[in-house]
C-alpha atoms as a PDB file:
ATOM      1  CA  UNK A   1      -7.487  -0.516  21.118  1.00  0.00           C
ATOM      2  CA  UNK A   2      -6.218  -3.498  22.653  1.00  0.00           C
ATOM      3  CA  UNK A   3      -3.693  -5.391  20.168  1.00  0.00           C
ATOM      4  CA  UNK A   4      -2.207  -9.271  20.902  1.00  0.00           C
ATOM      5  CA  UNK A   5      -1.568 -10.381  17.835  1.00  0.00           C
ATOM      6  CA  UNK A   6      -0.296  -7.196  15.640  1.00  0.00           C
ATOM      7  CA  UNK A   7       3.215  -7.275  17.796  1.00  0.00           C
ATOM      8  CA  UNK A   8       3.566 -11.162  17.598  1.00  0.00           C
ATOM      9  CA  UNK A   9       3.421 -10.889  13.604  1.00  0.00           C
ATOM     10  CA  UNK A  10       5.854  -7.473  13.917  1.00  0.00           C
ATOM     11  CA  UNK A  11       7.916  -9.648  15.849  1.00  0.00           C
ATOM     12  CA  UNK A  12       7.699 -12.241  13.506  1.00  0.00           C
ATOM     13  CA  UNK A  13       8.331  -9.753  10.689  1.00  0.00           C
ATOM     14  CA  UNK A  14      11.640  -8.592  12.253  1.00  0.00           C
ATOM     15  CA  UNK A  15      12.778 -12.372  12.515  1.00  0.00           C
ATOM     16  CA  UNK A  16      12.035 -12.800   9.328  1.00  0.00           C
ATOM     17  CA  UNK A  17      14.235  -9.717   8.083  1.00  0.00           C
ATOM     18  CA  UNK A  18      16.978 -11.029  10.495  1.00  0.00           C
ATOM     19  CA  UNK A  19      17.005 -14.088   9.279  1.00  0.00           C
ATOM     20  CA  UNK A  20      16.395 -13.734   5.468  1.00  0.00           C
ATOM     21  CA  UNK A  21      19.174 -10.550   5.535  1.00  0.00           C
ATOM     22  CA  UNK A  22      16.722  -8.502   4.321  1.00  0.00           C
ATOM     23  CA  UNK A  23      18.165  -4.694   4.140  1.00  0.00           C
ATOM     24  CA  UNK A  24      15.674  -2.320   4.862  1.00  0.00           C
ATOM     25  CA  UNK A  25      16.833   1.278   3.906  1.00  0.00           C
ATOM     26  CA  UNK A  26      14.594   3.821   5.270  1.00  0.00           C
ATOM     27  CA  UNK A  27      14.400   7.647   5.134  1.00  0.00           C
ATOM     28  CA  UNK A  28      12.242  10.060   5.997  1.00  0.00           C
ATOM     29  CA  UNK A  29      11.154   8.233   9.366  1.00  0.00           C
ATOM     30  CA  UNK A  30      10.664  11.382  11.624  1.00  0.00           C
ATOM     31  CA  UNK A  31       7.926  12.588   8.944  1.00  0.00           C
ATOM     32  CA  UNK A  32       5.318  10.027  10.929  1.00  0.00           C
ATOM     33  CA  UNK A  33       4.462  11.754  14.060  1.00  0.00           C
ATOM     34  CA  UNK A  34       5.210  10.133  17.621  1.00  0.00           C
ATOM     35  CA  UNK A  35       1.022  10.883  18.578  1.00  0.00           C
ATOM     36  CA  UNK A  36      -2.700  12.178  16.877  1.00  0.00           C
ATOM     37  CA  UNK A  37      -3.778  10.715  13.786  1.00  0.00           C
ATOM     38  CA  UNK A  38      -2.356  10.490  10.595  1.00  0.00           C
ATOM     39  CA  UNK A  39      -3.388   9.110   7.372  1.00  0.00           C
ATOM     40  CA  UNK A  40      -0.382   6.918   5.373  1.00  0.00           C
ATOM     41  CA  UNK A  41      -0.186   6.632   1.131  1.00  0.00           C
ATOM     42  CA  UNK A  42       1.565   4.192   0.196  1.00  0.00           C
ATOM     43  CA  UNK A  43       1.918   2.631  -3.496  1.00  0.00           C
ATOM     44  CA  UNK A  44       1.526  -0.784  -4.029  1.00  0.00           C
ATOM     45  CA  UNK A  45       3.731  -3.085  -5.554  1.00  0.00           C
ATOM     46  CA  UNK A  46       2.979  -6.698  -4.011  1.00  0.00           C
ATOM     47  CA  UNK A  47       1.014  -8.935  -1.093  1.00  0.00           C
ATOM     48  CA  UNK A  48       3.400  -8.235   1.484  1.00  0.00           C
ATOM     49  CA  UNK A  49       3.274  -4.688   1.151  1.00  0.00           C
ATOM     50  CA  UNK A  50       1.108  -4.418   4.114  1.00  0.00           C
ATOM     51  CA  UNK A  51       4.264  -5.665   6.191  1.00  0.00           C
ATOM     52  CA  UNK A  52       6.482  -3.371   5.096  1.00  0.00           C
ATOM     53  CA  UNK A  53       4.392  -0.066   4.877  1.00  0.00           C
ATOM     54  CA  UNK A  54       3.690  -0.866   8.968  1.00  0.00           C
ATOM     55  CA  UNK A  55       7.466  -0.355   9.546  1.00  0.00           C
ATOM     56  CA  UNK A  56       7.997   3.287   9.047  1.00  0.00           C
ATOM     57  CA  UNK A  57       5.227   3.862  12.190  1.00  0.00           C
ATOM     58  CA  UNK A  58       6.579   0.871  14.712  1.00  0.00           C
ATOM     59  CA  UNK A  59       9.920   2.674  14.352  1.00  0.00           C
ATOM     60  CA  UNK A  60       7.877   5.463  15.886  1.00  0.00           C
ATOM     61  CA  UNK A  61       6.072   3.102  18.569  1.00  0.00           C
ATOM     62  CA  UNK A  62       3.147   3.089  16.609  1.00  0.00           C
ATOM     63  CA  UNK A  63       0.905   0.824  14.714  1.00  0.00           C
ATOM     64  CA  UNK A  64      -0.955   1.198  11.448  1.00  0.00           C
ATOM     65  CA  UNK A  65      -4.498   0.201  10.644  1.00  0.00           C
ATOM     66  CA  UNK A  66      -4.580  -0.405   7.214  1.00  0.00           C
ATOM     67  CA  UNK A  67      -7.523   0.022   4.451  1.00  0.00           C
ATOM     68  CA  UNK A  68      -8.024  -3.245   2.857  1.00  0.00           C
ATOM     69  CA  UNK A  69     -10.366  -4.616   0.057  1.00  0.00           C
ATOM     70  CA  UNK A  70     -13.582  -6.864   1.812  1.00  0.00           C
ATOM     71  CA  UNK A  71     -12.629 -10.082   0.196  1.00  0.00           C
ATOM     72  CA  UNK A  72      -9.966 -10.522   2.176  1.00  0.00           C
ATOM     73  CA  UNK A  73     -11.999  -9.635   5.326  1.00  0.00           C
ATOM     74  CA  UNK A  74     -14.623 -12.104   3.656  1.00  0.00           C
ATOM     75  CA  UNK A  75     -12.199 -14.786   3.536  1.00  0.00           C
ATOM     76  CA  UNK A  76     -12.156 -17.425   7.116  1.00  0.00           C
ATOM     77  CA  UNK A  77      -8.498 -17.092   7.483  1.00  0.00           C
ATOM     78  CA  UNK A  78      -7.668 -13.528   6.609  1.00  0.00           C
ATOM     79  CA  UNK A  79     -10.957 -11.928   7.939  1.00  0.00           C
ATOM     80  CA  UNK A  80     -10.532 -12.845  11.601  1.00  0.00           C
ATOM     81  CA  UNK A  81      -6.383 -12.073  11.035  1.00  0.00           C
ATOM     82  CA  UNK A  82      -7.580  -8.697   9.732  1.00  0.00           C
ATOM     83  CA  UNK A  83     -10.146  -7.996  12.418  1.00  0.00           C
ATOM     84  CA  UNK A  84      -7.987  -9.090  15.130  1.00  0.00           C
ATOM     85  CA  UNK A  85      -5.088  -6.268  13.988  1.00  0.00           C
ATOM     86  CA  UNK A  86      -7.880  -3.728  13.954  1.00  0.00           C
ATOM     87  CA  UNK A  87      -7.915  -2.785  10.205  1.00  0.00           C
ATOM     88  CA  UNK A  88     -10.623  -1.372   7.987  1.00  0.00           C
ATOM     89  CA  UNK A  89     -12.832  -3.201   5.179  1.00  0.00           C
ATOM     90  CA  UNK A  90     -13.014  -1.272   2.493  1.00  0.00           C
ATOM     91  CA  UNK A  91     -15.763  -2.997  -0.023  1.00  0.00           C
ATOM     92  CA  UNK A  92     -14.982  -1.496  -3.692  1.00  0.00           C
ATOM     93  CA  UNK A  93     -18.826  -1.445  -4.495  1.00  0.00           C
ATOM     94  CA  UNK A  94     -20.022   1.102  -2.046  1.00  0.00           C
ATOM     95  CA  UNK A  95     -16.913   2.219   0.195  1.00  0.00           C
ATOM     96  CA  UNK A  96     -18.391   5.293   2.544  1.00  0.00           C
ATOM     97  CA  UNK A  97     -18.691   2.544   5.473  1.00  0.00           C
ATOM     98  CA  UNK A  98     -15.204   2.166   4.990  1.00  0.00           C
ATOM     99  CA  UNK A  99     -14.538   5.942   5.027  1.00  0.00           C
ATOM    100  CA  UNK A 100     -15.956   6.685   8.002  1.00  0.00           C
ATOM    101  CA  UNK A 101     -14.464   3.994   9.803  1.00  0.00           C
ATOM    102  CA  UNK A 102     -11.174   5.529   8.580  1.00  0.00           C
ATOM    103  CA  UNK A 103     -12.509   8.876   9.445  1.00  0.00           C
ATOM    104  CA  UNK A 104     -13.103   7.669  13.164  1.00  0.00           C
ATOM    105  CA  UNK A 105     -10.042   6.253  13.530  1.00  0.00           C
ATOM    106  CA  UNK A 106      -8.095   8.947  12.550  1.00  0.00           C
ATOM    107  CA  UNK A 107      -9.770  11.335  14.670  1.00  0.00           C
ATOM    108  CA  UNK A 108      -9.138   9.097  17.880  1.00  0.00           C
ATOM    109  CA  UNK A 109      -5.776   9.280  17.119  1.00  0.00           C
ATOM    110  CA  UNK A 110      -5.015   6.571  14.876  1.00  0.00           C
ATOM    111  CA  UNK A 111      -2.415   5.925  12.471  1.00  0.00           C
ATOM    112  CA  UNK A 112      -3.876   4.707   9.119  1.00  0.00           C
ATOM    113  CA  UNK A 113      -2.872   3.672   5.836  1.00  0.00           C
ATOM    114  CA  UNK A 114      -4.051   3.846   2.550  1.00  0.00           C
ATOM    115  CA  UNK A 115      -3.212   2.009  -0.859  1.00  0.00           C
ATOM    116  CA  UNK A 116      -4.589   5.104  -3.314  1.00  0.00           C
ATOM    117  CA  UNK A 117      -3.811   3.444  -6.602  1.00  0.00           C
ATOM    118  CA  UNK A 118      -6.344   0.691  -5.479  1.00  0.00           C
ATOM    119  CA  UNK A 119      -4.654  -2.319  -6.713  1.00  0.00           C
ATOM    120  CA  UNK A 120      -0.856  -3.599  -6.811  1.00  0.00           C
ATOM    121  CA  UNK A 121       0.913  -1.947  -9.729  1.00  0.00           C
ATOM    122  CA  UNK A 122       2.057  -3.928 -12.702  1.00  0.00           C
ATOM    123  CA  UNK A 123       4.488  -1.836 -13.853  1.00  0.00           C
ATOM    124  CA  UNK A 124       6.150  -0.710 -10.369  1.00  0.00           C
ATOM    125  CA  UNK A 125       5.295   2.556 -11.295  1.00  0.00           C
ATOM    126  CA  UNK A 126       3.155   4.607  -9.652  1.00  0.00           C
ATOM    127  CA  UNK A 127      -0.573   3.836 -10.907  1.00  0.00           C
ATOM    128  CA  UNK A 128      -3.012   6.679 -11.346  1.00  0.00           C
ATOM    129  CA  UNK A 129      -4.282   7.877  -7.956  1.00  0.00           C
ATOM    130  CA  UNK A 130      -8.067   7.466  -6.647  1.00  0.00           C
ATOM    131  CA  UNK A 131      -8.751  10.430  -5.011  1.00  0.00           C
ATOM    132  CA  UNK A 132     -10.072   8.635  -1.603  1.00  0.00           C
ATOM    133  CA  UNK A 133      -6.956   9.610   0.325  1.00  0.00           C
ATOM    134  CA  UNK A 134      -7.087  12.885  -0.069  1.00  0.00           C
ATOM    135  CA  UNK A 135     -10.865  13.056   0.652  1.00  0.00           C
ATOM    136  CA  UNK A 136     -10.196  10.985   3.652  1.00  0.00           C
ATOM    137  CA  UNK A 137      -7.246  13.974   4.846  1.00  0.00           C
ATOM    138  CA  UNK A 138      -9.394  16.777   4.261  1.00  0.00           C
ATOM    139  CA  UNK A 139     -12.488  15.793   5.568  1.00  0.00           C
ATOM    140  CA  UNK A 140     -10.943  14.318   9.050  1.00  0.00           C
ATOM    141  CA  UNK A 141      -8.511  17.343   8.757  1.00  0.00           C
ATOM    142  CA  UNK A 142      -5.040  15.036   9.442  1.00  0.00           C
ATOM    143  CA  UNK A 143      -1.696  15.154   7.832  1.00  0.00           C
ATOM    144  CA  UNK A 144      -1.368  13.171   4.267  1.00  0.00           C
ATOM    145  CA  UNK A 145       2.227  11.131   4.293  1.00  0.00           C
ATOM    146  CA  UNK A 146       3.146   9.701   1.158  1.00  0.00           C
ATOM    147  CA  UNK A 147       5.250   6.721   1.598  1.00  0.00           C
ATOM    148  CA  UNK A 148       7.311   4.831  -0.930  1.00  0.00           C
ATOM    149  CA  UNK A 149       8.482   1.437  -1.428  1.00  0.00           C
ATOM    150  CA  UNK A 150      10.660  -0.195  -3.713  1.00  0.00           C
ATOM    151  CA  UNK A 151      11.668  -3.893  -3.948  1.00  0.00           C
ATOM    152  CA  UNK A 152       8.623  -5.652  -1.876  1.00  0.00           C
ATOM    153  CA  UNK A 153       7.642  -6.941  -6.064  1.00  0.00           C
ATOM    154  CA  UNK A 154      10.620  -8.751  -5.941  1.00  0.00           C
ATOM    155  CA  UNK A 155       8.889 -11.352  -2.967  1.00  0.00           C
ATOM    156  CA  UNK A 156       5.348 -11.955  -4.149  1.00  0.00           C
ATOM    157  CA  UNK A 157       3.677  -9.689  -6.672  1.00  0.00           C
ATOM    158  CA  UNK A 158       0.734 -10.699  -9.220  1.00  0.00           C
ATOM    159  CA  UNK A 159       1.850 -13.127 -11.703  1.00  0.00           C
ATOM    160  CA  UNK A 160       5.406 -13.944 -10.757  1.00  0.00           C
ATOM    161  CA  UNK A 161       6.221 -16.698  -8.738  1.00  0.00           C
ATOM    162  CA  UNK A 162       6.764 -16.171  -4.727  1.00  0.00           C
ATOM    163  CA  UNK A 163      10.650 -15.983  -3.908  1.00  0.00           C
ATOM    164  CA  UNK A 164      11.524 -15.284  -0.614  1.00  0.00           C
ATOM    165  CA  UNK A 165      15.414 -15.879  -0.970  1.00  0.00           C
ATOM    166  CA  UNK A 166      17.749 -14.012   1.180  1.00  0.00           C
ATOM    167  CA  UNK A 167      20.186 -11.160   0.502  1.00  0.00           C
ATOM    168  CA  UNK A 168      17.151  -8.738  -0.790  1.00  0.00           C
ATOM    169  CA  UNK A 169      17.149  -5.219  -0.330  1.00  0.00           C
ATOM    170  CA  UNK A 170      13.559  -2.819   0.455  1.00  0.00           C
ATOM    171  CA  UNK A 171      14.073   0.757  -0.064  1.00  0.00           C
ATOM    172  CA  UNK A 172      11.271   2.942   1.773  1.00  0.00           C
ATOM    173  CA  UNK A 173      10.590   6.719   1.540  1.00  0.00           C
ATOM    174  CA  UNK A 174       8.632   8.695   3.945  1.00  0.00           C
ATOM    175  CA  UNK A 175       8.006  11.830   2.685  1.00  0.00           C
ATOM    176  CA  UNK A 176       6.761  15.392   4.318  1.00  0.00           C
ATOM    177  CA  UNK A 177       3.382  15.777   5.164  1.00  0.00           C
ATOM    178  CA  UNK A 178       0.700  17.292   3.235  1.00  0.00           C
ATOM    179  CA  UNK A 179      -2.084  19.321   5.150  1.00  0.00           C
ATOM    180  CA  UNK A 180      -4.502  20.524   3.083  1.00  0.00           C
ATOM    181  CA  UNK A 181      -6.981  22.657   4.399  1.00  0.00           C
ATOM    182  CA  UNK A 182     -11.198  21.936   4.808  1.00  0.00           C
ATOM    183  CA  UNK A 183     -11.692  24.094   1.606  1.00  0.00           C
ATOM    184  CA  UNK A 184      -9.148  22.016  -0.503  1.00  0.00           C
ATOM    185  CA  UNK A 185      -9.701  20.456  -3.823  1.00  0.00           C
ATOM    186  CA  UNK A 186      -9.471  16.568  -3.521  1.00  0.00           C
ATOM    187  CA  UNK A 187      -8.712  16.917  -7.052  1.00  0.00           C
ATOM    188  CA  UNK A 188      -5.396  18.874  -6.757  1.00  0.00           C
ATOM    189  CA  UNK A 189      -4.343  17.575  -3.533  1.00  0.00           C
ATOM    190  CA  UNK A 190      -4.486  13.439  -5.398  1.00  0.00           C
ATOM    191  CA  UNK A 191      -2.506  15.544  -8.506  1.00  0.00           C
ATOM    192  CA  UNK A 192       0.032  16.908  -6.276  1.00  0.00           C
ATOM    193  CA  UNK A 193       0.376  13.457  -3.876  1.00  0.00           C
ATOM    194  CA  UNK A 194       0.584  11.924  -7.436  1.00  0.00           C
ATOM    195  CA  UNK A 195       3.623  13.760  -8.585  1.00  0.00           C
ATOM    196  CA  UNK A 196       5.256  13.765  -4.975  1.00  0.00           C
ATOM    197  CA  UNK A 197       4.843  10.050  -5.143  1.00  0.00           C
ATOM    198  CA  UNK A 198       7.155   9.585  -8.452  1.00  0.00           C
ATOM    199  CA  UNK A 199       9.412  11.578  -7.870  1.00  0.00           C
ATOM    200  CA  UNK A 200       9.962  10.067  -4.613  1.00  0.00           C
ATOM    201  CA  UNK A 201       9.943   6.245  -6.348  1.00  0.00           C
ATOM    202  CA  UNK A 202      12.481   7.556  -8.933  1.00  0.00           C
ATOM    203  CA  UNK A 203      14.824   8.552  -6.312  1.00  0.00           C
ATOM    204  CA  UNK A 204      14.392   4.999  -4.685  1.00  0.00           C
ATOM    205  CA  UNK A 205      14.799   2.938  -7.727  1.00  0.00           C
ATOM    206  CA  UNK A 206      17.907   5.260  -8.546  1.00  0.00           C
ATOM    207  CA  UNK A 207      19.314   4.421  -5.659  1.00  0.00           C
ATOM    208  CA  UNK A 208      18.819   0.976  -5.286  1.00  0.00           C
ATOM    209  CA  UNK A 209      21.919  -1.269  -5.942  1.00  0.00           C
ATOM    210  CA  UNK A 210      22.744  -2.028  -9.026  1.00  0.00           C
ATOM    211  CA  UNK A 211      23.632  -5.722  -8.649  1.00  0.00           C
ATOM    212  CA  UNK A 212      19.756  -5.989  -7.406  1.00  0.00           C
ATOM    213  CA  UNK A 213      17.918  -4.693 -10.648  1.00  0.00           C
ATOM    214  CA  UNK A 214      20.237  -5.855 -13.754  1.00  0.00           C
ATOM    215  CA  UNK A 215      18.927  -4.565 -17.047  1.00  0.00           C
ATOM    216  CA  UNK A 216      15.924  -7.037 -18.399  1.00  0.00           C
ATOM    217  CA  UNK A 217      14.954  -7.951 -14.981  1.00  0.00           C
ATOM    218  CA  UNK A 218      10.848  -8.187 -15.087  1.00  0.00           C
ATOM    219  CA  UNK A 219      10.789  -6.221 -11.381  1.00  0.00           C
ATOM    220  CA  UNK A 220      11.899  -3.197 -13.246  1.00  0.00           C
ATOM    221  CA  UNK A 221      10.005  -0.334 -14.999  1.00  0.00           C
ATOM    222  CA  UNK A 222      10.736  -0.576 -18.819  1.00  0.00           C
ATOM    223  CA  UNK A 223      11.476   3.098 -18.189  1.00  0.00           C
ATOM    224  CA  UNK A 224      14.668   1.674 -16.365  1.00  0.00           C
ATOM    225  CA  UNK A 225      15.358  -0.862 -18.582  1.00  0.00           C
ATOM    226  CA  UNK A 226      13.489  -3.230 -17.080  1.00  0.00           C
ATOM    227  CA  UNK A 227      11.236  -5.689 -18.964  1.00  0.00           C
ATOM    228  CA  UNK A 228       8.003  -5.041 -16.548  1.00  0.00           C
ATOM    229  CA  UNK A 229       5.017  -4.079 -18.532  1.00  0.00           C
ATOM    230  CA  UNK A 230       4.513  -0.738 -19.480  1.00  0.00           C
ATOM    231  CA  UNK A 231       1.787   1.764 -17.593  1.00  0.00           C
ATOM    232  CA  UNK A 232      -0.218   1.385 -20.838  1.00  0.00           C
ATOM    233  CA  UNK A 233       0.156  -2.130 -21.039  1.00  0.00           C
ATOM    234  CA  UNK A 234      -0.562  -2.639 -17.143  1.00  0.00           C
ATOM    235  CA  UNK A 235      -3.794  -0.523 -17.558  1.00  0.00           C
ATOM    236  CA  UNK A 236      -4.942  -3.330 -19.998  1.00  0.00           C
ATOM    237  CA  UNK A 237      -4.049  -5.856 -17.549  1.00  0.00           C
ATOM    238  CA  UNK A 238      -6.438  -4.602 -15.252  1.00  0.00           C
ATOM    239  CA  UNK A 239      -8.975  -4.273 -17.398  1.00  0.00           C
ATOM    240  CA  UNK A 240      -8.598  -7.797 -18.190  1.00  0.00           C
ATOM    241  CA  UNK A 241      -8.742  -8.611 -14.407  1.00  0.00           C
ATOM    242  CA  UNK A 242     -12.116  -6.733 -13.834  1.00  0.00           C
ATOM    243  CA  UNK A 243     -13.904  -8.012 -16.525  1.00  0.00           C
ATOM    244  CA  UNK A 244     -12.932 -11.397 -15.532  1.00  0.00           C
ATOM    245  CA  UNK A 245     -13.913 -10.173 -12.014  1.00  0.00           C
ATOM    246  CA  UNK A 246     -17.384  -8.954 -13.340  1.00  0.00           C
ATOM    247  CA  UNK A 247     -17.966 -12.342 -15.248  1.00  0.00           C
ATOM    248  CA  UNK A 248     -17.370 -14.271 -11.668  1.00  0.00           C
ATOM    249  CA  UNK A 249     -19.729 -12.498 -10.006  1.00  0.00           C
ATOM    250  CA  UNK A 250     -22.352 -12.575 -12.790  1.00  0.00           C
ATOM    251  CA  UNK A 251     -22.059 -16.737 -12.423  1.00  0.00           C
ATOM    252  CA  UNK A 252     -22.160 -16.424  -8.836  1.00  0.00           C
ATOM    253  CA  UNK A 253     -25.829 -14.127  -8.694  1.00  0.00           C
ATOM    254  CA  UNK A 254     -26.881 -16.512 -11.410  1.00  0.00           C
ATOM    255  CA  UNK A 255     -26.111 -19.836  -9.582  1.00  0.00           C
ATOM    256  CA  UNK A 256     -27.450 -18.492  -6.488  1.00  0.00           C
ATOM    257  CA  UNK A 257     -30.627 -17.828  -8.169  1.00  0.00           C
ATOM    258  CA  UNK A 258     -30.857 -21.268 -10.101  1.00  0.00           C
END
């Protein structure tokens, strides 16, 4: 694939960490393979997620096509940005196009990455799995790399306000492959990436400094004595945002019909 504007906005992303003294603290790095495909799960936390999830692979001279919902592809700024870095449309409504495409690129050698929960988490904790990822492993028979990050919420998340102030620290986890097998339950293999992915965002928000995540603060779990909403109270967020979702859509088929 040819790529001229994926290193400009890497390049642009480094600047920006320069610049902004943003601490990236990164383990796990030599999990990520140098060559051959490989399929990335990474939990999602806010909108520039997609930045920092690419770093783990361009410290290993690679690049990551990303899976991405279609509105954004849809949209006459971010579609041709999102085309133009080579990543995948995923439309929520009917997603095997977007499977195979993932499924293709993987097996030409691709590195690709993979939101599982399916939406940013409210709580910053690790949303219940969709089981696409590990579908997507088995059936193009590629490793499954869990990666974590904590902090990005603390940038531009849903329902907070942007803040891009400098001093900020990102932790980010890479953790060891998974490679199930052809016969291998999608089921167990989302339950396992599930628990592999907590523990590992524990350890990150453990280790996170202190002076970054004072009790109350609304970027951290309640479970940490944070004042973020809680996974149960999250879950009804979303449900709030899909029926609104639904409702939109409804008025748009009607309007186009009238």
């Amino acid at each position: 694939m040819r790529d001229i504007s994926y290193p400009v906005v890497i390049a642009a992303a480094k600047t920006w960490f320069k610049l902004g003294d943003i601490k990236i603290v990164m383990t796990g790095t030599e999990n990520i393979p140098e060559h051959g495909g490989a399929l990335l799960a990474i939990n999602h936390l806010s909108f520039v997620d997609y930045l920092m999830a690419g770093y783990p692979g361009v410290e290993r001279g690679r690049l990551t096509r990303f899976m991405a919902k279609k509105e954004i592809f849809d949209h006459p700024v971010g579609g041709p940005v999102m085309r133009s870095f080579h990543h995948i449309s995923l439309d929520r409504a009917s997603g095997r196009a977007g499977l195979d495409k993932a499924r293709e690129y993987l097996e030409s050698g691709e590195l690709v990455g993979i939101f599982p929960e399916g939406t940013i988490s409210r709580s910053f904790l690790i949303q219940p799995l969709k089981t696409g990822a590990a579908r997507i492993a088995i059936d193009a028979q590629v490793p499954l790399i869990p990666v974590v990050l904590w902090g990005t919420q603390r940038f531009l998340t849903k329902g907070k306000p942007r803040d891009f102030k400098r001093h900020k620290t990102v932790g980010i986890e890479i953790g060891k492959p998974m490679t199930p097998g052809l016969d291998a339950d999608a089921g167990k293999v989302t339950a396992d990436l599930q628990d592999t992915m907590e523990a590992m965002l524990d350890r990150l928000i453990r280790s996170h400094p202190a002076q970054e995540q004072p009790p109350g603060s609304w970027w951290l779990p309640s479970a940490y004595g944070g004042s973020a909403p809680t996974l149960e109270e999250a879950a009804a967020l979303y449900a709030e945002e899909r029926r609104l979702r639904a409702e939109r859509r409804a008025q748009k088929r009607a309007s186009k019909k009238s």
